[in-house]
Protein backbone atom coordinates (compact mmCIF):
# COMPACT_ATOMS: atom_id res chain seq x y z
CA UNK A 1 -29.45 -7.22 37.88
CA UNK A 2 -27.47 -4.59 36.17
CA UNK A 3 -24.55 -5.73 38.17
CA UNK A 4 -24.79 -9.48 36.21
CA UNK A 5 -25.03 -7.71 32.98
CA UNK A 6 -21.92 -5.84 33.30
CA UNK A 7 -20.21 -9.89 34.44
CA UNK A 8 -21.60 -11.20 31.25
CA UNK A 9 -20.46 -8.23 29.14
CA UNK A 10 -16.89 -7.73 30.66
CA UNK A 11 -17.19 -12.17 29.57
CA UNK A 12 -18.08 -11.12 26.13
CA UNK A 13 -15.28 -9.22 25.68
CA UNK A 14 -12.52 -11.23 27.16
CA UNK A 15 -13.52 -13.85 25.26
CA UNK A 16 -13.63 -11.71 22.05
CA UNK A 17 -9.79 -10.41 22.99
CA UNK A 18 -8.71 -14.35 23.18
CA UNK A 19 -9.94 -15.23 19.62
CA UNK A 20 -8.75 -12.16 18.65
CA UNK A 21 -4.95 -12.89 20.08
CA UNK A 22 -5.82 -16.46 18.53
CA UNK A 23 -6.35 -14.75 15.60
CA UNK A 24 -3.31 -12.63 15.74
CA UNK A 25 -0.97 -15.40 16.06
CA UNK A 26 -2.46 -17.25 13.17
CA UNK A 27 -1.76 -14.66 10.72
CA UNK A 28 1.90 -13.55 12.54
CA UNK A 29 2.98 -17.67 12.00
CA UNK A 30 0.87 -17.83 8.43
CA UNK A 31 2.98 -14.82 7.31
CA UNK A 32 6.54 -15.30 8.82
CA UNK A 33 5.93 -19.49 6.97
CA UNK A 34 5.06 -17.69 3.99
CA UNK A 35 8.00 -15.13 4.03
CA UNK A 36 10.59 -17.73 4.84
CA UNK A 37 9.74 -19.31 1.46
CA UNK A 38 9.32 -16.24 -0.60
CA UNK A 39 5.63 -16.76 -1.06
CA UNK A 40 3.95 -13.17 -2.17
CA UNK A 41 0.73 -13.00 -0.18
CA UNK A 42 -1.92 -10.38 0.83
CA UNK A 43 -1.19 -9.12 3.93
CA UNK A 44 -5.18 -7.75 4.49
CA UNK A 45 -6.76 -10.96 2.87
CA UNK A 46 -4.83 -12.98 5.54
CA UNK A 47 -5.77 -10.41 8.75
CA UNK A 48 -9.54 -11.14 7.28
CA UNK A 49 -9.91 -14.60 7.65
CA UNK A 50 -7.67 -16.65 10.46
CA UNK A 51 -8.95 -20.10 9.46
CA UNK A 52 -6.55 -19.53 5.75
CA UNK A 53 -3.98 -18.91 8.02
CA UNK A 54 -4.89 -22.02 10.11
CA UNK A 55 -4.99 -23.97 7.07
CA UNK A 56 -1.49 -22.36 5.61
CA UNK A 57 0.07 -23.42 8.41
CA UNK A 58 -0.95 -26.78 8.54
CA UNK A 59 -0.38 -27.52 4.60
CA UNK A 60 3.74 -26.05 5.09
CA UNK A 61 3.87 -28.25 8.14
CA UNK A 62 3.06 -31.23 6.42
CA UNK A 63 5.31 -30.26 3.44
CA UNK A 64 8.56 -29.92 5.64
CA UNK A 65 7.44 -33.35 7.23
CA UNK A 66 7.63 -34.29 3.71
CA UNK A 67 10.64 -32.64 3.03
C-alpha cells in the first residue's frame, strides 16, 4: 500500500513540473512578444498568472496576422 502511494505522489509531482514548464514557456514567449514591441509590463504579475500570458500571446498573434 505505501508502495502505491509513493506511484501516485511521484504522479503528482511530474504532473505539477509539466504545467509548471507549461507555465514557464508562457510567460518566456508573453515577455520576449512584449519586449519586441516595447510594451512595459510586470515581470511578477505575468510569472503569477500563465493564462494572461496565454491570452497575450494569442491577441499579438492575431495582430501580426493583421498586420
Amino acid at each position: 500500500m505505501l508502495h502505491t502511494m509513493i506511484q501516485k505522489i511521484d504522479k503528482v509531482i511530474v504532473m505539477d513540473k509539466v504545467i509548471n514548464i507549461e507555465s514557464l514557456y508562457a510567460y518566456k514567449e508573453a515577455a520576449r512578444r512584449l519586449k519586441e514591441n516595447n510594451i512595459s509590463y510586470s515581470k511578477s504579475e505575468l510569472l503569477k498568472n500563465p493564462e494572461l500570458c496565454k491570452e497575450i500571446i494569442v491577441l499579438m498573434d492575431y495582430f501580426d496576422k493583421e498586420a
